[in-house]
Protein backbone atom coordinates (compact mmCIF):
# COMPACT_ATOMS: atom_id res chain seq x y z
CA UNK A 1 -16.05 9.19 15.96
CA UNK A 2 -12.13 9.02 16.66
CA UNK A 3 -9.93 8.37 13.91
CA UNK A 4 -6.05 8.16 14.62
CA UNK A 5 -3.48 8.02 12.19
CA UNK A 6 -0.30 6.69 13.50
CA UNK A 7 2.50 8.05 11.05
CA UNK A 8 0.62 11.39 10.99
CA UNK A 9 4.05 13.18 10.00
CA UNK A 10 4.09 11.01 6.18
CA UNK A 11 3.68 13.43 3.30
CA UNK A 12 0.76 11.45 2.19
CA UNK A 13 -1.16 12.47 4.80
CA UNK A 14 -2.53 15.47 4.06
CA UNK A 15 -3.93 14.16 0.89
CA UNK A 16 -6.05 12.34 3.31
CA UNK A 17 -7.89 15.53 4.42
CA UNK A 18 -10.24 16.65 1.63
CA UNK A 19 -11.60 12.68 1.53
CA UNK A 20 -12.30 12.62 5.43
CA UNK A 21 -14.20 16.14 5.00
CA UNK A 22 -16.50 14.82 2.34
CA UNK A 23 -17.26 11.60 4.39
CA UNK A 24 -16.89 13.54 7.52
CA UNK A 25 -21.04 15.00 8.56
CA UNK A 26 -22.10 11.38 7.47
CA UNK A 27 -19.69 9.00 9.85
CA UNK A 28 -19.88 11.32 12.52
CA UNK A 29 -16.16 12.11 12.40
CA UNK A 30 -15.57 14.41 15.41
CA UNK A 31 -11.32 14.15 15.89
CA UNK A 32 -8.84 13.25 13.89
CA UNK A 33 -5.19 12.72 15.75
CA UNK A 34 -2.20 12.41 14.01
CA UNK A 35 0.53 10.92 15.86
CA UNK A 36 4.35 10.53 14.80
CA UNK A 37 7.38 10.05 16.80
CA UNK A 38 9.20 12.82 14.99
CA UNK A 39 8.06 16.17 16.61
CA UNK A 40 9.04 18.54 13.96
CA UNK A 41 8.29 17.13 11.25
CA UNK A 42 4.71 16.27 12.88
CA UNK A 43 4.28 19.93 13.20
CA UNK A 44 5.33 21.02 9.46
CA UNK A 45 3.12 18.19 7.86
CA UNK A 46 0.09 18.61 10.59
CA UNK A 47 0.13 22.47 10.08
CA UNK A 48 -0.72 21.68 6.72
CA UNK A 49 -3.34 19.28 6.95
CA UNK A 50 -4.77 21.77 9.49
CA UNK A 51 -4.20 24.55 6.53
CA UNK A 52 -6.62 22.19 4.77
CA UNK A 53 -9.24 21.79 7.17
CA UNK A 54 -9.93 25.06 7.87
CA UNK A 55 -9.80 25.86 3.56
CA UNK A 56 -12.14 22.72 3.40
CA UNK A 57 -14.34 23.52 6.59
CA UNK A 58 -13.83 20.72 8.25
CA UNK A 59 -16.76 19.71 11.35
CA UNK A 60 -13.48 17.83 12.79
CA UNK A 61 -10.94 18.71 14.89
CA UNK A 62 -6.94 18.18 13.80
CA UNK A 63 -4.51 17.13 17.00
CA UNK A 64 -1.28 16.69 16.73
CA UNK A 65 0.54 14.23 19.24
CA UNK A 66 3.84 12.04 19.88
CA UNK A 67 2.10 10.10 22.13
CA UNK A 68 0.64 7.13 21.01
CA UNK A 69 -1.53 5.98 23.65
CA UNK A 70 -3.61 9.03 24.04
CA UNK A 71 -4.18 8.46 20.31
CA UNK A 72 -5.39 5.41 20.57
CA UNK A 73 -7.34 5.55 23.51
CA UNK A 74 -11.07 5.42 22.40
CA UNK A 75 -9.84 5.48 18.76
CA UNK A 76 -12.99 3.92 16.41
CA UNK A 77 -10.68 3.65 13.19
CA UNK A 78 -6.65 3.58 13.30
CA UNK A 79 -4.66 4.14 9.69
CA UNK A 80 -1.10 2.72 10.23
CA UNK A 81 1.09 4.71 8.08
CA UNK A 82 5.04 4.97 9.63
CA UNK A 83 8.01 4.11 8.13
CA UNK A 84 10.85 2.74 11.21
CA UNK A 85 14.54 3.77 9.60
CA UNK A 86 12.78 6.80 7.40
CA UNK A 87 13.09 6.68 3.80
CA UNK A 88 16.93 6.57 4.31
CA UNK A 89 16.54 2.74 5.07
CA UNK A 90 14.57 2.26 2.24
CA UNK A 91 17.68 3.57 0.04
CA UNK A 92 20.11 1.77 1.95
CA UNK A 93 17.83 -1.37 1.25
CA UNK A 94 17.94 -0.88 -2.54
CA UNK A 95 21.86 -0.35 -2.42
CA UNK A 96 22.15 -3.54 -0.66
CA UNK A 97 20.25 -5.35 -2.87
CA UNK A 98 21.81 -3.59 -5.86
CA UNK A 99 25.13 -4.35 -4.97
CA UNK A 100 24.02 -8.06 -5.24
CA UNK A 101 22.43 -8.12 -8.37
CA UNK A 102 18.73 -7.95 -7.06
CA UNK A 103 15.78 -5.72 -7.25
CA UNK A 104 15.44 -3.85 -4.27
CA UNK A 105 12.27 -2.12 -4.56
CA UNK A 106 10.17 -1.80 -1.16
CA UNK A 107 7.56 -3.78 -1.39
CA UNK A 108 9.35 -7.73 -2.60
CA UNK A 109 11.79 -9.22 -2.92
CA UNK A 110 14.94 -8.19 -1.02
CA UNK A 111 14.10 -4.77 -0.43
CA UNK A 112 10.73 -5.48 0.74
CA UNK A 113 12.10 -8.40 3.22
CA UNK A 114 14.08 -5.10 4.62
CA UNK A 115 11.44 -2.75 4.78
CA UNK A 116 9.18 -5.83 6.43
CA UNK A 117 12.44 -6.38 9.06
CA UNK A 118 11.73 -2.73 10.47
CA UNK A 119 7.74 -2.31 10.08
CA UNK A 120 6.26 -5.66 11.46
CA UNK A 121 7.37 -5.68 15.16
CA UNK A 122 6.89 -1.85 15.08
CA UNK A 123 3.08 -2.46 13.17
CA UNK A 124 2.43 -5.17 15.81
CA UNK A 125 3.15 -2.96 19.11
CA UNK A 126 0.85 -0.31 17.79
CA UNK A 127 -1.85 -3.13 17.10
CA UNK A 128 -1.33 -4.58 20.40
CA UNK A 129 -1.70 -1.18 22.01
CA UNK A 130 -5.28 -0.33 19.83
CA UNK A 131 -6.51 -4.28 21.22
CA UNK A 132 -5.70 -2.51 25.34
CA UNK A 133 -7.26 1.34 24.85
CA UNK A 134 -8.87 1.88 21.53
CA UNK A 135 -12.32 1.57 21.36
CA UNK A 136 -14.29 -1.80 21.21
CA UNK A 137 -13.95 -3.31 17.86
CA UNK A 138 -12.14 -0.33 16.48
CA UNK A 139 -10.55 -1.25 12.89
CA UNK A 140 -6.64 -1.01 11.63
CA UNK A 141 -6.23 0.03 8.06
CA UNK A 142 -2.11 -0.49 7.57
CA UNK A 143 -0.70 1.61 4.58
CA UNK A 144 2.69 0.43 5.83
CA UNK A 145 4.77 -1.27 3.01
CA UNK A 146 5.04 -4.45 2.27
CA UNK A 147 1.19 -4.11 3.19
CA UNK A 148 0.33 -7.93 2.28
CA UNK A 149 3.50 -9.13 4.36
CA UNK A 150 2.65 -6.81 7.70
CA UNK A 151 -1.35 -8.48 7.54
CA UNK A 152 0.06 -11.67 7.15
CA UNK A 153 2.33 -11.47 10.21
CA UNK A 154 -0.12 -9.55 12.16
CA UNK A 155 -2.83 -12.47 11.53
CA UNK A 156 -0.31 -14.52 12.64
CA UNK A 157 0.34 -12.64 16.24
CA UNK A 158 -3.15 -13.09 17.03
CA UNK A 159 -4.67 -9.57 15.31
CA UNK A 160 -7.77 -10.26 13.62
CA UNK A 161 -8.93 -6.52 12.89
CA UNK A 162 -6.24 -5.36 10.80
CA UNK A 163 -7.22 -5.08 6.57
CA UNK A 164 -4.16 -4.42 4.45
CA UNK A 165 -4.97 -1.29 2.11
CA UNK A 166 -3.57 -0.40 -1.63
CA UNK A 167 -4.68 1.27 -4.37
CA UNK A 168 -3.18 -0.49 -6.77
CA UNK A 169 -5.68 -3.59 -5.74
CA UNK A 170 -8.50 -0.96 -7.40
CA UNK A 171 -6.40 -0.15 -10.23
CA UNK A 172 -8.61 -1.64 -12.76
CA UNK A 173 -11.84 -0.31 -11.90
CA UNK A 174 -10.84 3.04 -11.45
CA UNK A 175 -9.04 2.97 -15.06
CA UNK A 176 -12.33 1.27 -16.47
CA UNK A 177 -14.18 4.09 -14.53
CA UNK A 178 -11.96 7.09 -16.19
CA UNK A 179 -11.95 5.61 -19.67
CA UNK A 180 -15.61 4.83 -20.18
CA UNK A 181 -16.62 7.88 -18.04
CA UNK A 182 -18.57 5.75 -16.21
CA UNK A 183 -19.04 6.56 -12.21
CA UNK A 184 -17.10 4.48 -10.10
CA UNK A 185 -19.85 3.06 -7.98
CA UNK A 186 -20.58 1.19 -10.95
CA UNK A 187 -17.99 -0.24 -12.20
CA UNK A 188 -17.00 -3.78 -10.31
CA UNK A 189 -13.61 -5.70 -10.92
CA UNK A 190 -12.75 -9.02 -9.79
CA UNK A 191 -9.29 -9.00 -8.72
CA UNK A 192 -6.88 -11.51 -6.70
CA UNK A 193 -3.79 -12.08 -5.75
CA UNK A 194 -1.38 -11.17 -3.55
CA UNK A 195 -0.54 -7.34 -2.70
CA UNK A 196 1.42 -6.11 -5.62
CA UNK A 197 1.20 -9.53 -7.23
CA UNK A 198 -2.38 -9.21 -8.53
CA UNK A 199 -4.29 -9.93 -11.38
CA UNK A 200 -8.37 -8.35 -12.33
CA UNK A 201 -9.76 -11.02 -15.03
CA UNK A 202 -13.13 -8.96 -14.90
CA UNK A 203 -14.62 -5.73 -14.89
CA UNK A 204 -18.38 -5.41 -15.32
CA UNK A 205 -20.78 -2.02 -15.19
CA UNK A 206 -23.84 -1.89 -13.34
CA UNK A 207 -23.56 -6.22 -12.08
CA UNK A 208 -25.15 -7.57 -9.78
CA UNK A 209 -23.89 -7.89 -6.52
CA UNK A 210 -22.53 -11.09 -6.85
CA UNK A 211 -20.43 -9.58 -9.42
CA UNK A 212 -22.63 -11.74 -12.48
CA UNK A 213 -24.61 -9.82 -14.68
CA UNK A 214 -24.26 -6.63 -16.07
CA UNK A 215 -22.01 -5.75 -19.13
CA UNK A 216 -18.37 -7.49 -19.05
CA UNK A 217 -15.92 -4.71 -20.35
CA UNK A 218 -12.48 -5.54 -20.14
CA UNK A 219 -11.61 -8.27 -22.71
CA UNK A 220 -11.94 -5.42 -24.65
CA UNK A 221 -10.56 -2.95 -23.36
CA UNK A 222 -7.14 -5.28 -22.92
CA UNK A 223 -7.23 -4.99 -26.61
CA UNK A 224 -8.01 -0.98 -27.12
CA UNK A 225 -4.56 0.51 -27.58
CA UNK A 226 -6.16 4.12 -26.26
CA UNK A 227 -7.26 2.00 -23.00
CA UNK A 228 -3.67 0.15 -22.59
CA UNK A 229 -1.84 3.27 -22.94
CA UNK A 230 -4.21 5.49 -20.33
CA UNK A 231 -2.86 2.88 -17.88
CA UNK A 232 0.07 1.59 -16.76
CA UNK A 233 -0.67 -1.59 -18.67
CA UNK A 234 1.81 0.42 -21.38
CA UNK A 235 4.84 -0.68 -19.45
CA UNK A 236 4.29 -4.41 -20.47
CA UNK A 237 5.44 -5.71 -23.27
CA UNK A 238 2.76 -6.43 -25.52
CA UNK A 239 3.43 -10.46 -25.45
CA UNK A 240 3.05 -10.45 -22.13
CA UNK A 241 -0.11 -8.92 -22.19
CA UNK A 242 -1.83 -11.02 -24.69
CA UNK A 243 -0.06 -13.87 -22.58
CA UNK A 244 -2.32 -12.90 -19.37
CA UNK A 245 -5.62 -11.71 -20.47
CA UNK A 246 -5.94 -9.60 -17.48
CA UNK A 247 -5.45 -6.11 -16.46
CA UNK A 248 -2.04 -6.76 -13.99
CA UNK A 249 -1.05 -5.13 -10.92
CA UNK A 250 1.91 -2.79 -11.93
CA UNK A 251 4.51 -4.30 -9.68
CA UNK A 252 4.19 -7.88 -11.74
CA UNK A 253 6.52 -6.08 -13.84
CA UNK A 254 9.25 -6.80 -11.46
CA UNK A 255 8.43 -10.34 -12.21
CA UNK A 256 7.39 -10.80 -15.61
CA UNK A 257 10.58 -7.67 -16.98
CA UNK A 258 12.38 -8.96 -14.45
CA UNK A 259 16.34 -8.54 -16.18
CA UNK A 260 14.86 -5.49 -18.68
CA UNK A 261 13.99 -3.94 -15.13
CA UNK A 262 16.86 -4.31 -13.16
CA UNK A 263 19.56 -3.50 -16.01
CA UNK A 264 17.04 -0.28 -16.00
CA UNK A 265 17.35 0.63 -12.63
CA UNK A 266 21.39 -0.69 -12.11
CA UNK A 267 21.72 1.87 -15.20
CA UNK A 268 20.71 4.84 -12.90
CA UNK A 269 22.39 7.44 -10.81
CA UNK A 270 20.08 7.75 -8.26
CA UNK A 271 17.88 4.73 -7.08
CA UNK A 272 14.27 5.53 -6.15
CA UNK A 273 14.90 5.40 -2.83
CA UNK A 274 17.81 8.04 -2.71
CA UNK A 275 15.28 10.05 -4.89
CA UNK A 276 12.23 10.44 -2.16
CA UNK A 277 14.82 10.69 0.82
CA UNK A 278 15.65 14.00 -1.46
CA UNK A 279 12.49 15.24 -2.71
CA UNK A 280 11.46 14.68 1.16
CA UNK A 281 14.45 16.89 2.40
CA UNK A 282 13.67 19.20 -0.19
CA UNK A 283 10.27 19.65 0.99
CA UNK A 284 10.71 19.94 4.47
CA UNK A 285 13.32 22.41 4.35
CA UNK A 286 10.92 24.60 1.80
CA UNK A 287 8.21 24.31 4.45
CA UNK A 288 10.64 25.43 7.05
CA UNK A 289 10.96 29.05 5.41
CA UNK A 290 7.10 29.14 3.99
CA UNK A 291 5.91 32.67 5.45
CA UNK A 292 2.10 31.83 5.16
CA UNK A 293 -0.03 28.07 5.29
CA UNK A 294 -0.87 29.37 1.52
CA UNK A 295 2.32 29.05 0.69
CA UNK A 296 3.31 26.19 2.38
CA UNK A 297 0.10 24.26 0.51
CA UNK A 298 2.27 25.44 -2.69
CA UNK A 299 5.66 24.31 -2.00
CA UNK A 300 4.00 20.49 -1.00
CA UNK A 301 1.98 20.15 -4.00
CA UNK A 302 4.78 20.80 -5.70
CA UNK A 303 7.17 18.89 -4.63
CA UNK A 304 4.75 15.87 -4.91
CA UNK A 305 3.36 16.49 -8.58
CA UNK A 306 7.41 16.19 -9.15
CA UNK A 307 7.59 12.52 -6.94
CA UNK A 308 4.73 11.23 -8.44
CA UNK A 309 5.44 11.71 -11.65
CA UNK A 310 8.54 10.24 -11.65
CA UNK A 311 7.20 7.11 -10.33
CA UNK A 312 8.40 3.70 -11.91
CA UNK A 313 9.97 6.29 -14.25
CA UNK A 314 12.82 3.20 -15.75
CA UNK A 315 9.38 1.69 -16.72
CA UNK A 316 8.50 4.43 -19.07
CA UNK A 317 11.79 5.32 -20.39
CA UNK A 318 12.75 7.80 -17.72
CA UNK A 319 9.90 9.85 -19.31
CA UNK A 320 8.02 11.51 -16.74
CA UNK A 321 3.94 11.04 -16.82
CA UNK A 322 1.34 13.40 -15.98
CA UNK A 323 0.40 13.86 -12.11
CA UNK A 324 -3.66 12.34 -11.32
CA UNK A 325 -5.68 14.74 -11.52
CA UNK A 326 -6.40 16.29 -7.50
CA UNK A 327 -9.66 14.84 -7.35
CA UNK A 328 -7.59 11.44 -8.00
CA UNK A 329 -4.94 12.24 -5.67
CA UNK A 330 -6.81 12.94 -2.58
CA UNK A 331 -8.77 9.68 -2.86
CA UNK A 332 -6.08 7.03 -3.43
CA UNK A 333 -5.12 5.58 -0.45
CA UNK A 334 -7.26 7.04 1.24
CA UNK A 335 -10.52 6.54 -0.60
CA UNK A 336 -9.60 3.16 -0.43
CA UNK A 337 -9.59 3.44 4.10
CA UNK A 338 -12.20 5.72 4.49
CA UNK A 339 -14.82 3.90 2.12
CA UNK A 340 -14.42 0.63 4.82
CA UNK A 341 -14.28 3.20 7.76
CA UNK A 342 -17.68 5.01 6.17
CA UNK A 343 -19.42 1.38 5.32
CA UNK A 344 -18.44 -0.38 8.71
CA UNK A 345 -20.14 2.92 10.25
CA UNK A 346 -23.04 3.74 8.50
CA UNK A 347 -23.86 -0.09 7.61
CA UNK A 348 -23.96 1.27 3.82
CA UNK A 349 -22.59 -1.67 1.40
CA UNK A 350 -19.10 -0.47 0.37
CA UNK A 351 -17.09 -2.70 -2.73
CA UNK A 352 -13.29 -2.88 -3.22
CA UNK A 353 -10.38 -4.64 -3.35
CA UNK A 354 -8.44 -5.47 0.11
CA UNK A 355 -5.99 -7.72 1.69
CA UNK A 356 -7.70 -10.47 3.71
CA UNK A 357 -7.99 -13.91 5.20
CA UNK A 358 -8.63 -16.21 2.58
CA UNK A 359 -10.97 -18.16 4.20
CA UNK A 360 -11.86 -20.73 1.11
CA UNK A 361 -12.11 -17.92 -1.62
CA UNK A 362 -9.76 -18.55 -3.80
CA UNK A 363 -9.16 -22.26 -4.43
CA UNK A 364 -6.24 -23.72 -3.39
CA UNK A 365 -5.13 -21.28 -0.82
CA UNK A 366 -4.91 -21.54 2.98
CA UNK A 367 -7.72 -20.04 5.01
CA UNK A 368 -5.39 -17.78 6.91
CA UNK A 369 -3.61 -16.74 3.90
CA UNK A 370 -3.74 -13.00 3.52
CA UNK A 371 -4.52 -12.17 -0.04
CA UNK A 372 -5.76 -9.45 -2.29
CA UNK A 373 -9.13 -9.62 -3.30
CA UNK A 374 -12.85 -8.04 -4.34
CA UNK A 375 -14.71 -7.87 -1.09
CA UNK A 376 -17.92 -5.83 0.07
CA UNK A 377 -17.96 -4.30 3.48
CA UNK A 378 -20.74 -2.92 5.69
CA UNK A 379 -21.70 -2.57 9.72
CA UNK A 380 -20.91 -6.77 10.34
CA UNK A 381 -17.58 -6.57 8.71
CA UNK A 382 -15.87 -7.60 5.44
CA UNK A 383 -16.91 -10.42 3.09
CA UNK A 384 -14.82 -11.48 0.39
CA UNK A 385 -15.82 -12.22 -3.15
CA UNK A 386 -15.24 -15.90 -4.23
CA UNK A 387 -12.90 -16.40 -7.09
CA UNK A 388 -12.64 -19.77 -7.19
CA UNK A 389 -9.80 -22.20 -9.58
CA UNK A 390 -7.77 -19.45 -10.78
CA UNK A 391 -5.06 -19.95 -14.17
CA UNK A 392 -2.35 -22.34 -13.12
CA UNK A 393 0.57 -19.87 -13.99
CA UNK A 394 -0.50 -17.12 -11.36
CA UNK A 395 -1.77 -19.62 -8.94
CA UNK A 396 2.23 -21.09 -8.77
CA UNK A 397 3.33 -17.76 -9.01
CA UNK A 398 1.05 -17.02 -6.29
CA UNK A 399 1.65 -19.60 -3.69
CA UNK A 400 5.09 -19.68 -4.02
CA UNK A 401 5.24 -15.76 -3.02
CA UNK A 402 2.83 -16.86 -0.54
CA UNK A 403 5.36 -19.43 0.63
CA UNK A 404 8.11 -16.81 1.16
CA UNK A 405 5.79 -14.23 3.07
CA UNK A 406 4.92 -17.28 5.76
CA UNK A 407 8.56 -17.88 5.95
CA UNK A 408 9.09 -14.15 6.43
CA UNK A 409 6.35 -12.96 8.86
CA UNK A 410 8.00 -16.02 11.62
CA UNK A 411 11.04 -14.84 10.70
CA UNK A 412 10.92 -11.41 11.44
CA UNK A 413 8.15 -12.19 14.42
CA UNK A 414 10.92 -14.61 16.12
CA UNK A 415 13.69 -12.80 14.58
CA UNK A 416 15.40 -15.95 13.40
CA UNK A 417 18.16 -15.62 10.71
CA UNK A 418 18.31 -18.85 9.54
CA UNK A 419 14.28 -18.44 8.80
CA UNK A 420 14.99 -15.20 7.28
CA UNK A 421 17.40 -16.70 4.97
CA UNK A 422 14.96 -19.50 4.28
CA UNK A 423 12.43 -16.39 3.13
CA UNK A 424 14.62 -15.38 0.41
CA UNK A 425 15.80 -18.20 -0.71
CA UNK A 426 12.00 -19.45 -1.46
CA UNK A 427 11.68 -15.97 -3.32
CA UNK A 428 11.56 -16.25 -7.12
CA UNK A 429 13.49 -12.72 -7.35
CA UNK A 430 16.49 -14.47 -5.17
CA UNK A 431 15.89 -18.38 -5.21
CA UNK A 432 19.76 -18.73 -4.08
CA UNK A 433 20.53 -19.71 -0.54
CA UNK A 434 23.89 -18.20 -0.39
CA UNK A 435 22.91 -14.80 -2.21
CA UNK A 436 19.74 -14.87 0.64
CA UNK A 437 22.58 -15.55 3.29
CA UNK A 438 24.73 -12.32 2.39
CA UNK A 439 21.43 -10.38 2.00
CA UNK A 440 19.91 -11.39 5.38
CA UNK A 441 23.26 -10.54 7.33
CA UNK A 442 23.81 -7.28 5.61
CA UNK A 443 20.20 -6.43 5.87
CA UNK A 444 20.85 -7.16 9.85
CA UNK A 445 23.68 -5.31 9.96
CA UNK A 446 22.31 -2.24 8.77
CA UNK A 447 19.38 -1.79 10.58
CA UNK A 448 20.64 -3.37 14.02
CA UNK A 449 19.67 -0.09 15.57
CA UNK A 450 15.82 -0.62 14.72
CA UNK A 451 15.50 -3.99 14.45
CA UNK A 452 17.67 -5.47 17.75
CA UNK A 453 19.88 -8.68 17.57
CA UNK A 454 18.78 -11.45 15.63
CA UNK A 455 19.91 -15.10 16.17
């Protein structure tokens, strides 16, 4: 097997090492290629995932490439990972939307329209390139933020073997799993949504595969103070919580906190964004003057204990929080990848959550809606769990979100302005047409180096 991962030069990547080496003997992983369009960096972050390999034993060989078709070419499995403008767009984004009065994080609302501006028609002339040389019926697994947004807009160009991938679409069943000590291949949640707009109203141990039977967990868990404040389910406030009766996707805090969260992060120096392009220039300088891989191993795990625990710090009271434990941190992403890349090639029945065609699962929705939901995969493919009527509150909340991304993915596939604006304005973190107006033409402005002229 030939897997490729296009954005090999991210500094997530080599936390994708240890979880290909465990899987590695049984999926017949011979190569792994790591292609980026940024040379130097490609050779600081592949040196270390080499480090790795060689610590770890790895039966695969690491190559390190800037050109993407001789990745691709025979490629079984592709992980899209890249971020077009670097992590200094991403800050410019959240300025922008600052500046305005809106949250600007990367993934909605106006800062994830930005970061969807530079990653779809990038996303889709990889894709295009996997459907002409890759192998036949080789997979894409897109990491690439907003991941929801990029499937959507992908389906919608004609690509049919693209799955969206997030972690945070697990994020229930691997809390359940920690908490009750209870292995993971036996704990099953059923969770839907939207990427980063999702909501898990079960989580049984040891069901069936339906997802019936077994013992039903998390009503009380929701209720456990110890379980609410091992999670991230502590940066709700409590109301809310009794209010949904379901363990929520992190990022609905943007939506449900909506002013506490933006007077939070308006109140900062530094925005998040402006935070990773320097803990990013930090690290690669440090791994510039590292005298052995040993130390070079050193200087990245440190510099990413620091980033992650400062994530959604405003959340927690710009307390920091303890890094995941390694074991944690090496699967994440990439547990979430390589368990569909291990299932569709060993034809052994993997379960987790993914972003997919609907395709009549949960009620209400449009088949070719992309949404986030329980699904099992093996050798024929991926197969959705039905959900069904879902609460009338999320299900609004849910297709009007759904609503914007439509009018987003033809915008940014056509590159129409007056589409774009149409986007935001349907967005519940906007909703004003002249606010989306100013956004879309500053957005535009900034990035007319990446994204070309728009009319």
């Amino acid at each position: 097997m030939k897997l490729t991962v296009i954005g090999g030069a991210g500094v997530r990547t080599p936390r994708l090492i240890p979880s290909l080496v465990r899987r590695a003997k049984r999926i017949g992983l011979q190569e792994v290629w790591l292609m980026d369009n940024q040379a130097e960096k490609l050779e600081l972050i592949g040196s270390l995932c080499q480090t790795l390999a060689r610590q770890y034993d790895a039966p695969f060989k690491i190559i390190l490439t800037t050109d993407a078709r001789e990745a691709l070419r025979d490629a079984n499995h592709v992980i899209t990972t890249i971020r077009p403008g670097l992590e200094k767009g991403r800050a410019v984004d959240e300025r922008i939307a600052f500046q305005h009065g809106v949250l600007g994080q990367e993934t909605t609302g106006a800062g994830g329209f930005a970061m969807a501006m530079r990653s779809i028609p990038a996303i889709l002339d990889y894709a295009r390139l996997v459907e002409e040389v890759a192998a036949p019926g080789a997979w894409i697994y897109n990491f690439t933020n907003p991941a929801g947004l990029v499937a959507q807009a992908l389906h919608d160009a004609g690509i049919q073997r693209i799955v969206g991938i997030c972690d945070s679409a697990n994020g229930a069943q691997h809390a359940v799993s920690r908490f009750l000590s209870v292995p993971l291949e036996r704990v099953q949640h059923e969770v839907y949504g939207l990427n980063h707009l999702s909501w898990t109203r079960s989580v049984r141990v040891d069901p069936d595969p339906d997802g019936t039977g077994g013992e039903e967990v998390l009503p009380a868990l929701l209720h456990d103070e110890r379980f609410v404040h091992s999670t991230h389910m502590a940066i709700f406030d409590p109301d809310v919580r009794d209010w949904q009766q379901a363990f929520l996707n992190e990022y609905l805090h943007y939506f449900y906190q909506r002013d506490e969260v933006l007077a939070a992060l308006l109140a900062k120096n530094e925005t998040r964004g402006e935070q990773i392009v320097r803990l990013t220039a930090e690290l690669l300088e440090r791994l510039k003057t590292a005298n052995d891989p040993e130390t070079a191993l050193k200087i990245y795990h440190e510099v990413m204990n620091q980033r992650e625990s400062t994530y959604m710090a405003h959340a927690r009271a710009g307390t920091e929080r303890e890094a995941p434990p390694p074991d944690e941190l090496d699967e994440g992403y990439a547990g979430v990848a390589l368990g569909c890349v291990e299932a569709i090639a060993t034809d052994t029945p993997h379960f987790t959550g993914l972003n997919v065609p609907n395709n009549s699962v949960i009620d209400g929705m449009r088949d070719d809606d992309i949404v986030e939901v329980s699904c099992w995969i093996d050798a024929h493919g991926i197969r959705p769990l039905k959900i069904g009527a879902i609460r009338e509150d999320q299900y609004l909340l849910m297709r009007q979100i759904k609503a914007y991304e439509r009018l987003a993915a033809q915008a940014i596939l056509q590159r129409s302005r007056h589409l774009a604006v149409e986007a935001l304005t349907a967005h519940p973190l906007i909703g004003s047409y002249p606010l989306a107006r100013k956004l879309v033409d500053e957005f535009i402005a900034a990035h007319r180096e990446i994204i070309g002229d728009w009319r």
